[in-house]
Structure formats: C-alpha cells, structure tokens
N, C-alpha and C. Protein backbone atom coordinates (compact mmCIF):
# COMPACT_ATOMS: atom_id res chain seq x y z
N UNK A 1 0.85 -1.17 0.00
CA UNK A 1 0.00 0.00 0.00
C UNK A 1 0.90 1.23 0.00
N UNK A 2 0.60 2.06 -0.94
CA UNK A 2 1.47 3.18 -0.92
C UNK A 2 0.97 4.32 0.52
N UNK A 3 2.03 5.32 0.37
CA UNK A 3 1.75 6.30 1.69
C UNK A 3 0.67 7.24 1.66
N UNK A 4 0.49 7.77 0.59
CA UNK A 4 -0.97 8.08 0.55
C UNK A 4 -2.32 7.58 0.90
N UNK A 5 -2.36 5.98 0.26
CA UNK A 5 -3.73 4.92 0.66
C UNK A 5 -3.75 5.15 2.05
N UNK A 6 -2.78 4.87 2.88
CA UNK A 6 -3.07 4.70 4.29
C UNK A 6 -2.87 6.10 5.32
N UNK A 7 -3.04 7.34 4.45
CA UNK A 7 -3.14 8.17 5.27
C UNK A 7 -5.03 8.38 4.70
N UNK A 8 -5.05 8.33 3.32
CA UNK A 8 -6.65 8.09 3.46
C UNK A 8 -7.66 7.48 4.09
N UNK A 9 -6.98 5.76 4.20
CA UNK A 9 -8.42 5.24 5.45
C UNK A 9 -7.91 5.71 6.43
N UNK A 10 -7.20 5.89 6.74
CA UNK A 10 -7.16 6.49 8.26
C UNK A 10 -8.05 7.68 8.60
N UNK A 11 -8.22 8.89 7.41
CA UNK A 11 -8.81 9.81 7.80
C UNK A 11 -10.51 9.80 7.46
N UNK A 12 -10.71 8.39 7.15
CA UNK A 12 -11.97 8.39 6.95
C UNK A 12 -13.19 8.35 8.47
N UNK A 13 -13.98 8.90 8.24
CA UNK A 13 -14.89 9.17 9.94
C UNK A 13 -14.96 8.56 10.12
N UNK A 14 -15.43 8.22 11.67
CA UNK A 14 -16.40 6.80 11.92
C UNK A 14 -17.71 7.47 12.06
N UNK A 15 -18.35 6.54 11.12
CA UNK A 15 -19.91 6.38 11.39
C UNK A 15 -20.40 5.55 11.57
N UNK A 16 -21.69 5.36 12.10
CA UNK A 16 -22.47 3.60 12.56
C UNK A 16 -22.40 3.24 11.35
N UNK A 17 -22.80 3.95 9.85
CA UNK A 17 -22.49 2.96 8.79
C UNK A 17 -21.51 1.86 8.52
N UNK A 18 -20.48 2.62 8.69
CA UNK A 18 -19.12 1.65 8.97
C UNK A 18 -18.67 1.04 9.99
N UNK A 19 -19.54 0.73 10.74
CA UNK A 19 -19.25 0.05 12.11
C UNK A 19 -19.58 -1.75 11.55
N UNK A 20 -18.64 -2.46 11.91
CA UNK A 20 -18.71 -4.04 11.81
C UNK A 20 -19.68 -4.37 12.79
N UNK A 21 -20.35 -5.18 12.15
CA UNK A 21 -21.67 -5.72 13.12
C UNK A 21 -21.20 -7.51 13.09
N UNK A 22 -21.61 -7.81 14.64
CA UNK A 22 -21.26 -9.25 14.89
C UNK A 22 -21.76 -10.30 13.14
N UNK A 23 -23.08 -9.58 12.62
CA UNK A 23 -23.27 -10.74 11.63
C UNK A 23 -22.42 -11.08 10.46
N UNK A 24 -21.43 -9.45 10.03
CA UNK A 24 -20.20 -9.60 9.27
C UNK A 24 -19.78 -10.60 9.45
N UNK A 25 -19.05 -10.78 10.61
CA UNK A 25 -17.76 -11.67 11.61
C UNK A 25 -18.25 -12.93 11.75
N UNK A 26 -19.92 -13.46 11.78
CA UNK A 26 -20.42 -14.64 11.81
C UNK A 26 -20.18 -15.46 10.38
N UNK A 27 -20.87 -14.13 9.69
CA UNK A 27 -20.52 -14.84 8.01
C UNK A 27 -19.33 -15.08 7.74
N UNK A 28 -18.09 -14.51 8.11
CA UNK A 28 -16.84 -14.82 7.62
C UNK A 28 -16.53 -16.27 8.36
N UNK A 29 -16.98 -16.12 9.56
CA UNK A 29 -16.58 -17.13 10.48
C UNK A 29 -17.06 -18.72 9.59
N UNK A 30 -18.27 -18.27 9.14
CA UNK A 30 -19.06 -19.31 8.35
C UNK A 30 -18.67 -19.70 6.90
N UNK A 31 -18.33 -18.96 6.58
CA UNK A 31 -17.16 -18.93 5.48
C UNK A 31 -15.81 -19.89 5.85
N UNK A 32 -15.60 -19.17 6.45
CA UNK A 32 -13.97 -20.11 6.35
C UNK A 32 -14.26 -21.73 7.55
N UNK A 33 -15.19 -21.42 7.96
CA UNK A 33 -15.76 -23.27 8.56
C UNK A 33 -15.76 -23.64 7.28
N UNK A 34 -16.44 -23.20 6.30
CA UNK A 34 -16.78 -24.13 5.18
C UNK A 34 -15.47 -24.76 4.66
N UNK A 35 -15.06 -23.73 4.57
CA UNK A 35 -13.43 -23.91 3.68
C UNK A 35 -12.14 -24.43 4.04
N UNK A 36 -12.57 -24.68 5.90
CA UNK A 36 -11.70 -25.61 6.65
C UNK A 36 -12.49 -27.22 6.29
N UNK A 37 -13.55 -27.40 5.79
CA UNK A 37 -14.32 -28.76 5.85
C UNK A 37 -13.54 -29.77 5.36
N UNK A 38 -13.00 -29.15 4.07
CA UNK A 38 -12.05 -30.46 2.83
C UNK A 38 -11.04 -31.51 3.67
N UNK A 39 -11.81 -32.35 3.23
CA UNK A 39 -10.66 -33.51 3.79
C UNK A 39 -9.12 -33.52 3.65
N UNK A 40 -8.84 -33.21 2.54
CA UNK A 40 -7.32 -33.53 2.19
C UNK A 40 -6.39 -31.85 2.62
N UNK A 41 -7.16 -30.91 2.31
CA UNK A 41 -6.87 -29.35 2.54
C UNK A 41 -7.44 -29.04 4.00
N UNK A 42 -8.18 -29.65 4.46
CA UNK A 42 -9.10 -28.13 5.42
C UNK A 42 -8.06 -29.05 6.59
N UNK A 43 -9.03 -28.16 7.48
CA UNK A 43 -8.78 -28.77 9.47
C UNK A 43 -10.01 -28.88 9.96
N UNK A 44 -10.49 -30.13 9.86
CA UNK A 44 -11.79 -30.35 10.31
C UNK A 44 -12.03 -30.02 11.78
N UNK A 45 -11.16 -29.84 12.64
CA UNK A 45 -11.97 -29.79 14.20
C UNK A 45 -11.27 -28.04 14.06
N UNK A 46 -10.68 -27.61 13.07
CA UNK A 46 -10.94 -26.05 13.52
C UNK A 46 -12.63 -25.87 12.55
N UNK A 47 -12.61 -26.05 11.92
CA UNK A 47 -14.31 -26.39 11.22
C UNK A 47 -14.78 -26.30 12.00
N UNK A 48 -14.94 -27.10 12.61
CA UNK A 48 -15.93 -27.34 13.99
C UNK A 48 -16.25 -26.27 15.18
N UNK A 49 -15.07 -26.26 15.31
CA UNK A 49 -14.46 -25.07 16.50
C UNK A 49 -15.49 -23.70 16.11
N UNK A 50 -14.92 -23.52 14.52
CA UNK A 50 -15.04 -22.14 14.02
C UNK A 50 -17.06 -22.40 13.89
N UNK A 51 -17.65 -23.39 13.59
CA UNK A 51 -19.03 -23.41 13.19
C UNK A 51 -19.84 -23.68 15.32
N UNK A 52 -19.13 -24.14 16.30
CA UNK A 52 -19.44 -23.75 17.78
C UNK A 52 -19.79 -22.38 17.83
N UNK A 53 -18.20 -21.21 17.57
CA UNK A 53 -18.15 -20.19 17.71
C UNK A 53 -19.59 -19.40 16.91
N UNK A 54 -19.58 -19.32 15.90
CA UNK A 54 -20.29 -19.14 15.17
C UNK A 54 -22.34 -18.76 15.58
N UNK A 55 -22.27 -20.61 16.32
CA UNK A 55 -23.76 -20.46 17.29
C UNK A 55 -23.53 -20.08 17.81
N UNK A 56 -22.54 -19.45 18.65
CA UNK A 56 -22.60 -18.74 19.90
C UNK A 56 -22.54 -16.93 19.68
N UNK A 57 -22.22 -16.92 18.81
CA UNK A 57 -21.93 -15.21 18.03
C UNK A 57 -23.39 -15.05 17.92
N UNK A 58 -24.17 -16.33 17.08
CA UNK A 58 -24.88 -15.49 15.98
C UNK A 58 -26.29 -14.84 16.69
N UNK A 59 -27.13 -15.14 18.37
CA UNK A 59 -27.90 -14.17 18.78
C UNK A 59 -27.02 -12.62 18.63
N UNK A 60 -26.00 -12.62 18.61
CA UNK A 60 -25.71 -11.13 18.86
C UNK A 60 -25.80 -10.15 17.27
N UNK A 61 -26.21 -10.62 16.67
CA UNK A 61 -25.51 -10.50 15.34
C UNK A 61 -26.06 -8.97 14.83
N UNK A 62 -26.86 -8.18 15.49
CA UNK A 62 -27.67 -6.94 14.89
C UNK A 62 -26.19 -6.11 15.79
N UNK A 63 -25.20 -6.62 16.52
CA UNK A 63 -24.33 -5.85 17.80
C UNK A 63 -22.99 -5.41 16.93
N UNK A 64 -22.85 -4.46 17.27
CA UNK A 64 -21.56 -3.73 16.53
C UNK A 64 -20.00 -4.69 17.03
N UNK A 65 -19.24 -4.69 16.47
CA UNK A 65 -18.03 -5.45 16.88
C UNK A 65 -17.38 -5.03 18.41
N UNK A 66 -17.60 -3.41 18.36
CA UNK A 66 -17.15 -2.70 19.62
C UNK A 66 -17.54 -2.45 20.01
N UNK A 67 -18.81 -3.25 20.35
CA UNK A 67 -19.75 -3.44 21.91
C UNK A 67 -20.11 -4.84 22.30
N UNK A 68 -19.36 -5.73 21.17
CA UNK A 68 -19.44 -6.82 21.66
C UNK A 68 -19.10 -7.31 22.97
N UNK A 69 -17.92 -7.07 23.36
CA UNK A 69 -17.10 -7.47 24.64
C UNK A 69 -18.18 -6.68 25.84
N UNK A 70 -18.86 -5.61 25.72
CA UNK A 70 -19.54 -5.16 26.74
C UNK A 70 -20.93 -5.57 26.95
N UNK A 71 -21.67 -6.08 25.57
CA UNK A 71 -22.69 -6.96 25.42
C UNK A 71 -22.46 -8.64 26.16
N UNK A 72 -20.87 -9.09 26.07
CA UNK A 72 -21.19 -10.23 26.66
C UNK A 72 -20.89 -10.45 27.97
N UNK A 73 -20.28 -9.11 28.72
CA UNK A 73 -20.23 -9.21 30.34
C UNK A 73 -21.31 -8.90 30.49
N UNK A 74 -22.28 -8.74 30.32
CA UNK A 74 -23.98 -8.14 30.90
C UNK A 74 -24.59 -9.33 31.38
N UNK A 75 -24.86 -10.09 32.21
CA UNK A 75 -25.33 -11.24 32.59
C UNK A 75 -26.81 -11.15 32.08
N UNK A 76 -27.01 -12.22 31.28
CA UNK A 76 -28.69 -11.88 30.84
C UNK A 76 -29.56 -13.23 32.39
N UNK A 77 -31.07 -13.14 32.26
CA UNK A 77 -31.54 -13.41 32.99
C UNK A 77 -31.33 -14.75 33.16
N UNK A 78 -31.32 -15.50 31.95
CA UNK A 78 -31.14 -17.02 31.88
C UNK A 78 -30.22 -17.09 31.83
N UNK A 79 -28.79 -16.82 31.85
CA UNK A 79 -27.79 -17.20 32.75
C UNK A 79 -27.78 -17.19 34.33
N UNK A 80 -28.22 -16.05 34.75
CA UNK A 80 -28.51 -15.96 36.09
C UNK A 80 -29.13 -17.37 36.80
N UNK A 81 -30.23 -17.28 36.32
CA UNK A 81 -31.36 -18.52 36.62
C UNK A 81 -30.39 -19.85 36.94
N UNK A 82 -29.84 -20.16 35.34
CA UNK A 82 -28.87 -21.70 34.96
C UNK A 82 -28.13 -21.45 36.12
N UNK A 83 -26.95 -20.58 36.73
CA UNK A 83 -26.37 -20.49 37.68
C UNK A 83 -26.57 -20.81 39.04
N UNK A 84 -27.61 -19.90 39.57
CA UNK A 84 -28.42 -20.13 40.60
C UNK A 84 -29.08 -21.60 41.01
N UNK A 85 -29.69 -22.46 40.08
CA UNK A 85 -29.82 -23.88 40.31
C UNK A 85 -28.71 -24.88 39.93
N UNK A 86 -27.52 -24.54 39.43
CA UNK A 86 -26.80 -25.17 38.97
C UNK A 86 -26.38 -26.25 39.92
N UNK A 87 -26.20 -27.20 39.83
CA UNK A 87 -25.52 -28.11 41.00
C UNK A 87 -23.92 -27.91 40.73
N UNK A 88 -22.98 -28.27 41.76
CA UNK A 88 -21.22 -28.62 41.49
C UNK A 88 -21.12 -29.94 40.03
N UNK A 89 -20.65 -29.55 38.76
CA UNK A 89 -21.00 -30.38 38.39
C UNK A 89 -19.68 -31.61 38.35
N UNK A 90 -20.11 -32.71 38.26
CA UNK A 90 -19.27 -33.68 38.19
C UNK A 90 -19.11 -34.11 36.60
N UNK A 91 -16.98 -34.56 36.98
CA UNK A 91 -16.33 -34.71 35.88
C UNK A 91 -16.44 -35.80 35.53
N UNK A 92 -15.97 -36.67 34.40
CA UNK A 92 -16.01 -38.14 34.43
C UNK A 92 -14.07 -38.37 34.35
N UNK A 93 -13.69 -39.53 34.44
CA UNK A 93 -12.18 -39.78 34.82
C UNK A 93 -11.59 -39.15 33.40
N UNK A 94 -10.71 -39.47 33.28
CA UNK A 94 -9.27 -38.32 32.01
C UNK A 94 -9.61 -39.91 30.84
N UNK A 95 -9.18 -41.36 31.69
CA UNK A 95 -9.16 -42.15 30.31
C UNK A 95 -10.37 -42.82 30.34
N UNK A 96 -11.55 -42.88 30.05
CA UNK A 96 -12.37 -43.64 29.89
C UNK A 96 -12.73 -44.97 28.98
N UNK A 97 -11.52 -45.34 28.58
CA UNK A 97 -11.09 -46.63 27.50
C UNK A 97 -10.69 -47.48 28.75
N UNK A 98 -9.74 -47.04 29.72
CA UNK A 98 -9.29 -48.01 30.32
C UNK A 98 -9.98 -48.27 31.69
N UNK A 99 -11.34 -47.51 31.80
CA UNK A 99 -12.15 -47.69 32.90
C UNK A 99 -12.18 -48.93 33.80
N UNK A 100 -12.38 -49.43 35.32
CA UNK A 100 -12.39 -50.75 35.63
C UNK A 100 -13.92 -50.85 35.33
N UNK A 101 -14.77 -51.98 35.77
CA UNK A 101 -16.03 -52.10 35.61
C UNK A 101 -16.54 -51.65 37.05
N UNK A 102 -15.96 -51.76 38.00
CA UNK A 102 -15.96 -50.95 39.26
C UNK A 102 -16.70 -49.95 39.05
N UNK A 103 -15.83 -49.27 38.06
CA UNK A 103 -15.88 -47.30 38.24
C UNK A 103 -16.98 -47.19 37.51
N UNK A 104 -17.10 -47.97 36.22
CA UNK A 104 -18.65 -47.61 35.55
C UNK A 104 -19.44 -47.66 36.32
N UNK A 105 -19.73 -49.15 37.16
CA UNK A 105 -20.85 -48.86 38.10
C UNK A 105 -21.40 -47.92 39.07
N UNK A 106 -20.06 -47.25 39.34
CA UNK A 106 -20.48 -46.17 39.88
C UNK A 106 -20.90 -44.80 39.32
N UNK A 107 -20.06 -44.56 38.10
CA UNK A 107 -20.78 -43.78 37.62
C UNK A 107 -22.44 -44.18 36.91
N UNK A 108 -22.22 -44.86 36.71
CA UNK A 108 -23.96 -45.08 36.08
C UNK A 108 -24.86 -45.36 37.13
N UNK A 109 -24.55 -45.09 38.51
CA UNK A 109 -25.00 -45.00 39.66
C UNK A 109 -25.73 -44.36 40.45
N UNK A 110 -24.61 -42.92 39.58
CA UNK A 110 -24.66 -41.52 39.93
C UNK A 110 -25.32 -40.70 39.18
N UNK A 111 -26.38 -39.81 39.93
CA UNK A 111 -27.26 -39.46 39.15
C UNK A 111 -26.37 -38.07 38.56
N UNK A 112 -25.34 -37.62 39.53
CA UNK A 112 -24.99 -35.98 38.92
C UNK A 112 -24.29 -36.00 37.72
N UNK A 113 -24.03 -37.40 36.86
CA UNK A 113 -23.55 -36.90 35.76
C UNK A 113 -25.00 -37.09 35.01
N UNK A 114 -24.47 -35.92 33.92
CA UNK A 114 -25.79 -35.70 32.69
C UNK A 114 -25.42 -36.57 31.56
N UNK A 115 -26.59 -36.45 30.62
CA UNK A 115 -27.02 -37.75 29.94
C UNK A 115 -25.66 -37.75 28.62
N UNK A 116 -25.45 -36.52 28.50
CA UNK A 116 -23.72 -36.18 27.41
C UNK A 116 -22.87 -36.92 28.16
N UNK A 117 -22.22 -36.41 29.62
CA UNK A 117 -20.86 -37.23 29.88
C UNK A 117 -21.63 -39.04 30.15
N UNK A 118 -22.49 -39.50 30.09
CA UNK A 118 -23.38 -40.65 30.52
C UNK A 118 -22.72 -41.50 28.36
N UNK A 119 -23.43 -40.90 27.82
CA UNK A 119 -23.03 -41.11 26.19
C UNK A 119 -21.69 -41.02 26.11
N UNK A 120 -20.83 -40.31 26.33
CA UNK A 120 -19.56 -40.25 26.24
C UNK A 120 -19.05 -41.70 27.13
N UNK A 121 -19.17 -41.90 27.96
CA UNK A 121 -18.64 -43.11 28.74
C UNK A 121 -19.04 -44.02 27.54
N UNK A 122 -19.99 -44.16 26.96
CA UNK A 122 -20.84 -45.10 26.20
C UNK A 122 -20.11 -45.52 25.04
N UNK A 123 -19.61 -44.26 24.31
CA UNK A 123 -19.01 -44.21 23.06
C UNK A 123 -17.54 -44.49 23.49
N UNK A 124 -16.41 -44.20 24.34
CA UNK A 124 -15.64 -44.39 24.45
C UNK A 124 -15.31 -45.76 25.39
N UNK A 125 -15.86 -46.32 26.06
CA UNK A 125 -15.43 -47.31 26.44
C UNK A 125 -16.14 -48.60 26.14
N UNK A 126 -17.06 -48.29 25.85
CA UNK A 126 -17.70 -49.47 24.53
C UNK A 126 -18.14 -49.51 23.45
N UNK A 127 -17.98 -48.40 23.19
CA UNK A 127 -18.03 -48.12 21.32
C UNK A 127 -19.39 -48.08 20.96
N UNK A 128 -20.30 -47.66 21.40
CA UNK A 128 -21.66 -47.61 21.25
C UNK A 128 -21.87 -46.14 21.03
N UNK A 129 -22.97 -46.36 19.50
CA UNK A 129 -22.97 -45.51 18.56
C UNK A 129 -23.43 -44.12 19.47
N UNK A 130 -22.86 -42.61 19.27
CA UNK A 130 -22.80 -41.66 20.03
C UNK A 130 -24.56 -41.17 19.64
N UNK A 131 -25.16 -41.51 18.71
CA UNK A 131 -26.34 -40.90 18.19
C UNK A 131 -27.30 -41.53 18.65
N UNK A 132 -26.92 -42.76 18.80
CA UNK A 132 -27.98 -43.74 19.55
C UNK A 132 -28.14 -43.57 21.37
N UNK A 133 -26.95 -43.45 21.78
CA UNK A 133 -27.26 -42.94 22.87
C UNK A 133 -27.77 -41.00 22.86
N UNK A 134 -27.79 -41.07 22.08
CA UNK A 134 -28.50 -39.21 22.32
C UNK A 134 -29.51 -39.29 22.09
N UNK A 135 -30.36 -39.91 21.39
CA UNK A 135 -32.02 -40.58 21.41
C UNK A 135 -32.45 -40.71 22.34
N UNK A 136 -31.66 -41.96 22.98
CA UNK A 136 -32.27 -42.01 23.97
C UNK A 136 -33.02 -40.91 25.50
N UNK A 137 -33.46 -41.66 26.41
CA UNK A 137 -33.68 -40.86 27.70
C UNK A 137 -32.64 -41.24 28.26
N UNK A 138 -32.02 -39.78 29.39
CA UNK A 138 -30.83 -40.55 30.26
C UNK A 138 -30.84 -42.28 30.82
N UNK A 139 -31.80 -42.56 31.61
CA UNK A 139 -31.99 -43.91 32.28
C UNK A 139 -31.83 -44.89 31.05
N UNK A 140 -32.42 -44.67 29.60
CA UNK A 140 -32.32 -45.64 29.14
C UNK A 140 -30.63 -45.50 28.87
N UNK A 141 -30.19 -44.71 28.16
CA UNK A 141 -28.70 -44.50 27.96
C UNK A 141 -28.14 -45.50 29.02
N UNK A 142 -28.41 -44.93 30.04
CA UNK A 142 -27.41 -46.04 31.34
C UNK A 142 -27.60 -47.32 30.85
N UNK A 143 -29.00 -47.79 30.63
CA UNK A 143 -29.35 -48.86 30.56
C UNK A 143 -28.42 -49.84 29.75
N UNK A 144 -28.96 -49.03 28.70
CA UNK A 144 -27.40 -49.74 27.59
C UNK A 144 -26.29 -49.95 27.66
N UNK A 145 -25.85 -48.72 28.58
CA UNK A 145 -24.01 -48.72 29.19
C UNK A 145 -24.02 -50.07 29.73
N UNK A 146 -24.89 -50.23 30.68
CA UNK A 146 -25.43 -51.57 31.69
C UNK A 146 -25.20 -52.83 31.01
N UNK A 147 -25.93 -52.80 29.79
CA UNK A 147 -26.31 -53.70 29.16
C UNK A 147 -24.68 -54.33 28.12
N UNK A 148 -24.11 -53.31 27.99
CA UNK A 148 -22.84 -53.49 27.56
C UNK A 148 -21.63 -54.38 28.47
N UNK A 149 -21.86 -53.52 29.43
CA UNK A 149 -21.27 -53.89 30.81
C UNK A 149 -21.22 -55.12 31.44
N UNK A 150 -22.59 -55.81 31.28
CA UNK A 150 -22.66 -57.19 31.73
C UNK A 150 -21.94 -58.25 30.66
N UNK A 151 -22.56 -57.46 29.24
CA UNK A 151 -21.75 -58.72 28.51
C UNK A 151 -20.25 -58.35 28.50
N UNK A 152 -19.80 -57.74 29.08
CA UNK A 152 -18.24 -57.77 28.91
C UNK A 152 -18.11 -58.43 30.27
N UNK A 153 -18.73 -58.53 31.30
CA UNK A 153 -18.81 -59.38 32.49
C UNK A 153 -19.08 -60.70 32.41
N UNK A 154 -19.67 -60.67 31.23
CA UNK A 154 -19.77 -62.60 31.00
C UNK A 154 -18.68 -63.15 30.11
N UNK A 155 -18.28 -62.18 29.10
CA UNK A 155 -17.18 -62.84 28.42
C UNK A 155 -16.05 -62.53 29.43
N UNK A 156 -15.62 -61.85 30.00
CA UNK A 156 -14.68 -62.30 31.20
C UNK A 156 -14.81 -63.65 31.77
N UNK A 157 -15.96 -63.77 31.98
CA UNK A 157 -16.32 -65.59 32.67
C UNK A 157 -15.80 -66.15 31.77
N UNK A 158 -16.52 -66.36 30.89
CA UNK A 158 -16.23 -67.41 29.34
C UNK A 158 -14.53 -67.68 29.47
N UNK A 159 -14.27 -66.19 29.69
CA UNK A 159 -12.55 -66.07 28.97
C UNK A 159 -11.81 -66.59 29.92
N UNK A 160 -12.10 -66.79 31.18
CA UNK A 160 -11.18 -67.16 32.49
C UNK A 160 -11.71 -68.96 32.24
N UNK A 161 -12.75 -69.32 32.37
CA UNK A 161 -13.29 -70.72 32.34
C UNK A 161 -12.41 -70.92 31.12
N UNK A 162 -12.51 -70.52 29.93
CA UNK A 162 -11.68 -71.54 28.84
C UNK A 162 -10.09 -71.52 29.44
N UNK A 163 -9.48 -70.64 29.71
CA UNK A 163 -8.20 -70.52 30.04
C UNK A 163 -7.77 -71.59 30.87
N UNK A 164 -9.06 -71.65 32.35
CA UNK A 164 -8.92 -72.89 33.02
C UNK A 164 -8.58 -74.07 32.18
N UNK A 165 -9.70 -74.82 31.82
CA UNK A 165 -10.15 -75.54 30.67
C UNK A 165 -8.90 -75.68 29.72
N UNK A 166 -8.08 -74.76 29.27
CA UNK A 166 -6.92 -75.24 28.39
C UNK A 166 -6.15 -75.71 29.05
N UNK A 167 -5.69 -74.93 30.36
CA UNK A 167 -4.66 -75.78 31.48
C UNK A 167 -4.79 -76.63 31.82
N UNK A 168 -6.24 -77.30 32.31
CA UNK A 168 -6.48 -78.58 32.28
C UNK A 168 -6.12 -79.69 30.91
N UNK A 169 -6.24 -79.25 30.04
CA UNK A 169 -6.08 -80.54 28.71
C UNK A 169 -4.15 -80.37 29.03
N UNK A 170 -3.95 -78.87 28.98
CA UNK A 170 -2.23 -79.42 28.31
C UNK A 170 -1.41 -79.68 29.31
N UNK A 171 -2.34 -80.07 30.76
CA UNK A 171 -1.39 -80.78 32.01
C UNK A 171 -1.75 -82.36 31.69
C-alpha cells in the first residue's frame, strides 16, 4: 500500500455505517468453517471449532463489533437462573477406555452426571454408537451402558473358564 492509501483510510470518519456488526464476523466465520471442511486441505476440528463459535456469536448479530465485549459481560436473565440452580458439576475420569467395571458402576450409579458425559462413557469405552445414545432418555442411555457392561462381564467368565479348561487338557 502506498503512503498516501493509508493516510486516506485512516482519515476516513467513523460512522455507525461503517461500524462491523457481529453478523459480518459470523458470516466470515461461516465462510472459512466451510473452507476448513475439505478432507485432504481443510482442518476439520478447527471447522468445527469455528461453526461452535459461530452459534454462539450469531444471537448477537444486529451488535456492533465494539460493543461486543460489553454486550457479553452483561449477565442476561437465563444465565442468572442456569447459575443459581446449577448443582457442582461432576467430571467423568481423564481415560475412559481403560475404565475398571468398578468405576462404571459407579458412575452409572450416579445421578450428577448428565445424559452427554453418561453417552460419552458409552461411546468411548464401549463403542456404542454416540447418536444412539443421544435418542435415547438418560436412564435408558445407562441402561445400555449396563447392558454393555454385563456382557463384557460374561465374556470375562467365558474367557477365564476356557483358560482354566486349556490348562487342564495341556497338564
């Protein structure tokens, strides 16, 4: 840019015309999610990231860019509310692949985890489809965790009895 261009925008006014409004910044945001999507080119979990951000921008979207930050310290009522009944919420463990069957039972025990970290146990430590448990109702979700749970409790039997069972033939 030569030295002239940039003494021109600079001296251009500000008016609300030219003020960036959150829905600009949504669309771009929505834009380049798209264009992160490509398998072989993009970054799918900034995709993702960028299309989160995005729902979370887009009630604001009639809001100028530089009142955003003061629009989102304003506590609206339904945050207040969610806060106020909120319980302490509980985490689920860091590896949930290598869970004992112990610990599931207890968490599927426990009512303070919600029916997401409940599916997540589901999908990660027994591979049960993440969509199928989101159908469901929490209790049934458990149910299934449950239902997973036992048969990995019986093929443990199976698997210790044959083991017996081989030691016996090759003594």
């Amino acid at each position: 840019m030569r030295n002239n261009d940039s003494k021109r925008i600079q001296s251009l006014p500000y008016t609300e015309e030219c003020q960036v409004l959150v829905t600009d910044i949504v669309g771009y945001l929505s834009g380049l999610a798209k264009l992160h999507e490509a398998e072989k080119t993009g970054n799918i979990r900034l995709s993702v990231g960028l299309r989160q951000l995005v729902e979370v921008l887009r009630p604001y979207a009639n809001v100028p860019v530089s009142e955003l930050s003061e629009v989102l310290k304003q506590p609206t009522l339904q945050t207040k509310t969610k806060h106020a009944n909120r319980q302490p919420k509980v985490t689920l463990p860091f590896c949930l692949e290598n869970l004992g069957q112990r610990e599931i039972e207890g968490i599927l025990g426990n009512d303070s985890y919600t029916k997401d970290q409940i599916a997540e146990l589901g999908v990660k430590r027994f591979g049960i489809s993440r969509s199928k448990l989101s159908r469901l109702r929490k209790r049934d979700a458990q149910e299934s965790i449950r239902a997973a749970l036992e048969n990995e409790k019986a093929l443990d039997v199976i698997s210790r009895e044959a083991r017996i069972s081989g030691r016996a033939r090759s003594a």
